[in-house]
Protein backbone atom coordinates (compact mmCIF):
# COMPACT_ATOMS: atom_id res chain seq x y z
CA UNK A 1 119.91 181.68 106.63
CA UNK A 2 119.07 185.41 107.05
CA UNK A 3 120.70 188.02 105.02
CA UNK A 4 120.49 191.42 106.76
CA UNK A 5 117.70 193.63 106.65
CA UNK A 6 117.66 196.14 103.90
CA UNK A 7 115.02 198.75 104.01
CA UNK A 8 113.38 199.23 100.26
CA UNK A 9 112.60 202.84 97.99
CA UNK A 10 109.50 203.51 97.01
CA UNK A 11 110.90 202.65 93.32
CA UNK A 12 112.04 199.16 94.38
CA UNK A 13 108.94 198.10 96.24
CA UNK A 14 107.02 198.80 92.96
CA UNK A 15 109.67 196.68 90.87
CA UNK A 16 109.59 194.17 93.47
CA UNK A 17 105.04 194.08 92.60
CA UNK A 18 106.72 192.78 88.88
CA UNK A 19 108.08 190.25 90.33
CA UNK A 20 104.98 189.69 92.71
CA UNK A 21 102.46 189.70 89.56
CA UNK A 22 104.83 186.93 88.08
CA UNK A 23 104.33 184.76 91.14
CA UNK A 24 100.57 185.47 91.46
CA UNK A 25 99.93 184.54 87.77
CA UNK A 26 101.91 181.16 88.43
CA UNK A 27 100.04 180.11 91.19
CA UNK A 28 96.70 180.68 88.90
CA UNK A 29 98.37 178.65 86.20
CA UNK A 30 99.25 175.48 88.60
CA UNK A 31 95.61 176.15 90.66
CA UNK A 32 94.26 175.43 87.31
CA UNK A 33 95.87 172.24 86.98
CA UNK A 34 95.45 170.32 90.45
CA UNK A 35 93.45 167.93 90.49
CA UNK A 36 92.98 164.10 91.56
CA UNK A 37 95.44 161.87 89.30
CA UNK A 38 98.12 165.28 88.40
CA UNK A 39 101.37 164.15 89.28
CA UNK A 40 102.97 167.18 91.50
CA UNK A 41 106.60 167.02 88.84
CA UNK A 42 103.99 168.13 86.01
CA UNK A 43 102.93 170.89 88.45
CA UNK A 44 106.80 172.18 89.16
CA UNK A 45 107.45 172.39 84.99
CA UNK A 46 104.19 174.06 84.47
CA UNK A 47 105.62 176.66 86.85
CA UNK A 48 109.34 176.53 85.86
CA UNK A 49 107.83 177.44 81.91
CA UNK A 50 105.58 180.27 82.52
CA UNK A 51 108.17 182.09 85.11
CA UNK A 52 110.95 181.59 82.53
CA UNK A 53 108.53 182.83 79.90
CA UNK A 54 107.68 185.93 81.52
CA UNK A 55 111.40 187.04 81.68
CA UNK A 56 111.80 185.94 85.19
CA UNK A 57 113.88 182.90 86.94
CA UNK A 58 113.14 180.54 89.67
CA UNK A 59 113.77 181.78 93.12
CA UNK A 60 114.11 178.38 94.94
CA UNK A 61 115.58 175.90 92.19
CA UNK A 62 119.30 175.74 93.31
CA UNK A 63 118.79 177.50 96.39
CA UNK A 64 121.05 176.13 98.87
CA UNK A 65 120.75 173.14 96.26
CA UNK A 66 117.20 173.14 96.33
CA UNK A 67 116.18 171.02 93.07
CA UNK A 68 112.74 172.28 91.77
CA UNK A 69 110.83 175.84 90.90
CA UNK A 70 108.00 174.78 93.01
CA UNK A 71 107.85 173.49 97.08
CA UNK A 72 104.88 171.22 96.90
CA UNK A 73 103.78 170.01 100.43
CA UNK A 74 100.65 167.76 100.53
CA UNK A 75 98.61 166.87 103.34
CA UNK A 76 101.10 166.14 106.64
CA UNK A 77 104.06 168.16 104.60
CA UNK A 78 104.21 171.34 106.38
CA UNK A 79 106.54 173.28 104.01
CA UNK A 80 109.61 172.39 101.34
CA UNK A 81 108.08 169.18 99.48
CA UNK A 82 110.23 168.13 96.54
CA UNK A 83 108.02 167.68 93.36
CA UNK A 84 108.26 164.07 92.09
CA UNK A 85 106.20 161.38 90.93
CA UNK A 86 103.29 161.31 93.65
CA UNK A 87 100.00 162.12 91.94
CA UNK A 88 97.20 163.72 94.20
CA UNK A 89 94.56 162.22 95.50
CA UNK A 90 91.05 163.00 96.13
CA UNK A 91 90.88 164.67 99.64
CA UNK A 92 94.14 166.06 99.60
CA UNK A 93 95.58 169.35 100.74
CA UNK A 94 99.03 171.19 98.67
CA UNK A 95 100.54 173.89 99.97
CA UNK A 96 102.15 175.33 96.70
CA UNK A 97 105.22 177.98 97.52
CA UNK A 98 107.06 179.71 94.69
CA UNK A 99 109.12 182.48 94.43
CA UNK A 100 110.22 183.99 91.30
CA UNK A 101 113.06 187.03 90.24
CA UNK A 102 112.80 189.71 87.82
CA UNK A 103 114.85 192.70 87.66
CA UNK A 104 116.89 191.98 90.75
CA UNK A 105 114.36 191.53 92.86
CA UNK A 106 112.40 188.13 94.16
CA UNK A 107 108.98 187.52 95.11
CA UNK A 108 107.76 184.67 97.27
CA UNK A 109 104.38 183.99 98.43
CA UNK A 110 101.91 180.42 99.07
CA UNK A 111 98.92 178.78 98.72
CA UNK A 112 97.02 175.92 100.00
CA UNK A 113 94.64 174.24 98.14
CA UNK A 114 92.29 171.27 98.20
CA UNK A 115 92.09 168.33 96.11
CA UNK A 116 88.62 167.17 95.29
CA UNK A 117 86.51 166.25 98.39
CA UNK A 118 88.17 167.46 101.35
CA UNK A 119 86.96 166.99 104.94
CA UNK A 120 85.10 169.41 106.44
CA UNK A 121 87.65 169.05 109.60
CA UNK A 122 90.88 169.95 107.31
CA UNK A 123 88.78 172.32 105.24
CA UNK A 124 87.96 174.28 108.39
CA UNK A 125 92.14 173.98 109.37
CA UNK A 126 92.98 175.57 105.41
CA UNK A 127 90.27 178.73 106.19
CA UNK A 128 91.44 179.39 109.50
CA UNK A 129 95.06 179.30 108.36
CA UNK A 130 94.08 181.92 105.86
CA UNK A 131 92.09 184.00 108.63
CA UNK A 132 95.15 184.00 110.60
CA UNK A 133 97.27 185.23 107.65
CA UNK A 134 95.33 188.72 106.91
CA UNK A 135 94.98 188.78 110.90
CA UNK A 136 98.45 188.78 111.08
CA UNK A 137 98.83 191.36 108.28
CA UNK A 138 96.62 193.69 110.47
CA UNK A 139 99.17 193.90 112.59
CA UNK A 140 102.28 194.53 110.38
CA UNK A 141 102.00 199.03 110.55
CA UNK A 142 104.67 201.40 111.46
CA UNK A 143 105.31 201.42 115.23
CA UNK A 144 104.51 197.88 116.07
CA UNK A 145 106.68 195.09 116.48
CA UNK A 146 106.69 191.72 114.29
CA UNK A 147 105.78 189.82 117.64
CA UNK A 148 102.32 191.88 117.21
CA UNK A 149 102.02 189.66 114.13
CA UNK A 150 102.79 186.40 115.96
CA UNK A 151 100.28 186.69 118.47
CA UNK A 152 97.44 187.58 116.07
CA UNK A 153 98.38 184.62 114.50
CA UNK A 154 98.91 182.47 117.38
CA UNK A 155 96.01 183.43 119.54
CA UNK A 156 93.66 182.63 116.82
CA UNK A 157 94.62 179.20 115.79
CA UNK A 158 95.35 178.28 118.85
CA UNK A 159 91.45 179.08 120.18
CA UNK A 160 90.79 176.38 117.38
CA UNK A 161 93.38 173.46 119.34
CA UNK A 162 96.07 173.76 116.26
CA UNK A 163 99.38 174.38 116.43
CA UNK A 164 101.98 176.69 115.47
CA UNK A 165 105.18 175.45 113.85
CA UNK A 166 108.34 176.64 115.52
CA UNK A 167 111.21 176.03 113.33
CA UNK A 168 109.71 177.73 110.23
CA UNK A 169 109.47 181.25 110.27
CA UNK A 170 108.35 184.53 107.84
CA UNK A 171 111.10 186.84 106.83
CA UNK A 172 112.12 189.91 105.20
CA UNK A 173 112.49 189.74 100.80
CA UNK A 174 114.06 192.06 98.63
CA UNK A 175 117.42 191.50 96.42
CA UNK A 176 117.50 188.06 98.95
CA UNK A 177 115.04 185.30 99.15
CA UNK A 178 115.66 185.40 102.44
CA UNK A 179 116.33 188.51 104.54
CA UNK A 180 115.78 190.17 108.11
CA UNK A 181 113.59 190.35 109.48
CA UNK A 182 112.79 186.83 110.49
CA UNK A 183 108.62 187.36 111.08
CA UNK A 184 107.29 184.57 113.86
CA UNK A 185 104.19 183.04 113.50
CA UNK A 186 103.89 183.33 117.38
CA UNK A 187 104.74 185.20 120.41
CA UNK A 188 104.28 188.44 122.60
CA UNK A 189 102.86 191.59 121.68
CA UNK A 190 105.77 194.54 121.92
CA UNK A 191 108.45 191.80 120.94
CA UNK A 192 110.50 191.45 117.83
CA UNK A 193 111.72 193.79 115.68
CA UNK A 194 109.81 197.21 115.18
CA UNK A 195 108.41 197.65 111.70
CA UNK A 196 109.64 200.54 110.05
CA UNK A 197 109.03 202.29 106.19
CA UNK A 198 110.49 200.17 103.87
CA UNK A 199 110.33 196.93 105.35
CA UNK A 200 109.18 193.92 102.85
CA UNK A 201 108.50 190.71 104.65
CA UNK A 202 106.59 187.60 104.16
CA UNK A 203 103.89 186.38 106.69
CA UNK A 204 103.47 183.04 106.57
CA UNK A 205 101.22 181.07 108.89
CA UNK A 206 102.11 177.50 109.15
CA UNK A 207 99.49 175.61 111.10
CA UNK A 208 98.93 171.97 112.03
CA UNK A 209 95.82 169.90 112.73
CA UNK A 210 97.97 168.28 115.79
CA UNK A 211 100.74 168.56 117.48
CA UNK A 212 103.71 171.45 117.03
CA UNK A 213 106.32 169.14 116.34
CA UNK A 214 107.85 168.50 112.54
CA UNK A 215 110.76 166.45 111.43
CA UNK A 216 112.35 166.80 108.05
CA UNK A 217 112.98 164.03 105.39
CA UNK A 218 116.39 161.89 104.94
CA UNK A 219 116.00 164.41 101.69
CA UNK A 220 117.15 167.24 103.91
CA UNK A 221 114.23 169.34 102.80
CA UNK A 222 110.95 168.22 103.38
CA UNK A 223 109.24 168.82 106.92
CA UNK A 224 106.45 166.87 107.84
CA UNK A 225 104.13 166.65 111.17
CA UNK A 226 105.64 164.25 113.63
CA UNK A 227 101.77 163.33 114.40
CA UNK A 228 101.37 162.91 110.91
CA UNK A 229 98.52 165.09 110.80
CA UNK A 230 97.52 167.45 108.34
CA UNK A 231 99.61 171.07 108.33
CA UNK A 232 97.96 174.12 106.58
CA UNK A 233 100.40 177.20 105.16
CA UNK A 234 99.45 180.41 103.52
CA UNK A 235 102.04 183.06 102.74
CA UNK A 236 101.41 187.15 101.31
CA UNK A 237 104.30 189.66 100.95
CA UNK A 238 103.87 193.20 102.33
CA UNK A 239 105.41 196.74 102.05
CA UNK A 240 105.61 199.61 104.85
CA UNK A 241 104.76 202.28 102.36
CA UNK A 242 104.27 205.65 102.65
CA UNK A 243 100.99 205.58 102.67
CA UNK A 244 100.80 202.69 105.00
CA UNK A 245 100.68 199.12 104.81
CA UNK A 246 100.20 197.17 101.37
CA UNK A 247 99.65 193.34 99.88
CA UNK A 248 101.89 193.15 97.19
CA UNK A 249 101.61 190.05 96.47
CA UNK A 250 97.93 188.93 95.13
CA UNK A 251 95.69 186.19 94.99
CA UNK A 252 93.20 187.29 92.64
CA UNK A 253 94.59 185.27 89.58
CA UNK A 254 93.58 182.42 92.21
CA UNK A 255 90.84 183.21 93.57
CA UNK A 256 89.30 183.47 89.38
CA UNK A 257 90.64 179.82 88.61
CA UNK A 258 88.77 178.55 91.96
CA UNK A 259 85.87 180.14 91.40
CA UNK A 260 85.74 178.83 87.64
CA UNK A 261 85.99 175.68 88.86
CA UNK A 262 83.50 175.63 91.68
CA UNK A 263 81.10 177.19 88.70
CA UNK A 264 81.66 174.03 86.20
CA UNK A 265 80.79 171.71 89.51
CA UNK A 266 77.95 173.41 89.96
């Protein structure tokens, strides 16, 4: 549920980037990690330790009775996995979502990545996800409207035959996980809610292989494809600033551990 929307200082978007720094490092830490034969429970303490460490505290773990640091959602898991004993497998995809609070102020942002030898056709789904993302971000300035953002993002998966998921949505961060207002990964240009200074909202393209459709687990938590199809999800923060539009939420800590990898397969 929505909290209402609260529009941020100057000052508190730059002590909400603490918080942002803490999440981006995570990610990098559990990036380094995945692998074929890592069970996903090892990932979620890996993450639980090194937010704790860094004088912050787990957004999601016992949010609305959520029971883990980390959602971990692999291959037809759209969004909200529970960490457990499943290990990964070679050719699998995990979205990794975390959030983490420091100084009053949370941070929440996502990553996809691929196990091993992924297919070139679920591959393709993961990088067009991510296109869609920063396309979306283009759109998130002063004097448009959050639908602007939707139909970047639906217009361009959609040339590609996938599908946007409905019931999951972006939304506004700040003292509250979760706060207006709620960002749509589809629509109509000129609807929504007009973007003003001070906004800070999450963008988070969640887009499936198949069909639209999702159910959720007898868990109450995890959503899956109803196709059973692969779902891709990528998620940044941004601030209206002053000086216009900024990512404040990173994934360069990421992008290092990937590339370090791809260089000791080479």
């Amino acid at each position: 549920m929505l909290g209402m929307m609260r529009l941020k200082t100057e000052r508190e978007i730059e002590i909400m980037k603490e918080s942002s720094l803490i999440v981006g490092k995570t990610l990098a830490e559990v990036a380094k990690l995945i692998s074929p034969g890592v069970c996903t429970k090892t990932l979620d303490k890996v993450a639980e330790t090194y937010i704790r460490d860094n004088g912050a505290t787990p957004s999601f773990k016992g949010y609305n009775g959520f029971p883990a640091t980390l959602c971990l959602s692999v291959n037809e898991v759209v969004v909200h996995g529970i960490p457990g004993r499943y290990e990964l497998k070679d050719g699998d995809i995990i979205s990794v979502d975390c959030g983490a609070k420091k100084n009053g102020f949370h941070a929440d942002y996502a990553y996809t990545f691929c196990v091993g030898n992924v297919s070139e056709e679920v591959r393709n789904l993961c990088d067009r996800t991510k296109k869609s993302l920063y396309l979306g971000i283009e759109q998130a300035k002063v004097g448009n409207k959050t639908g602007d953002i939707g139909f970047a993002i639906q217009s361009y998966v959609e040339s590609y035959g996938y599908s946007v998921v409905r019931e999951m949505t972006g939304h506004g961060i700040g003292r509250n996980i979760h706060e207006k207002p709620d960002v749509l990964n589809y629509g109509q240009k000129g609807n929504g809610y007009k973007i003003k200074k001070g906004m800070v909202f999450c963008i988070e393209p969640m887009i499936n292989l198949g069909v639209k459709e999702i159910r959720i687990d007898k868990d109450g938590w995890t959503a899956r494809t109803q196709d059973g199809l692969p779902s891709a999800h990528y998620e940044h923060m941004v601030a209206i600033r002053e000086n216009g539009t900024e990512i404040v939420s990173t994934y360069v800590y990421i992008d290092e551990v990937l590339n370090r990898k791809e260089i000791k397969l080479s």
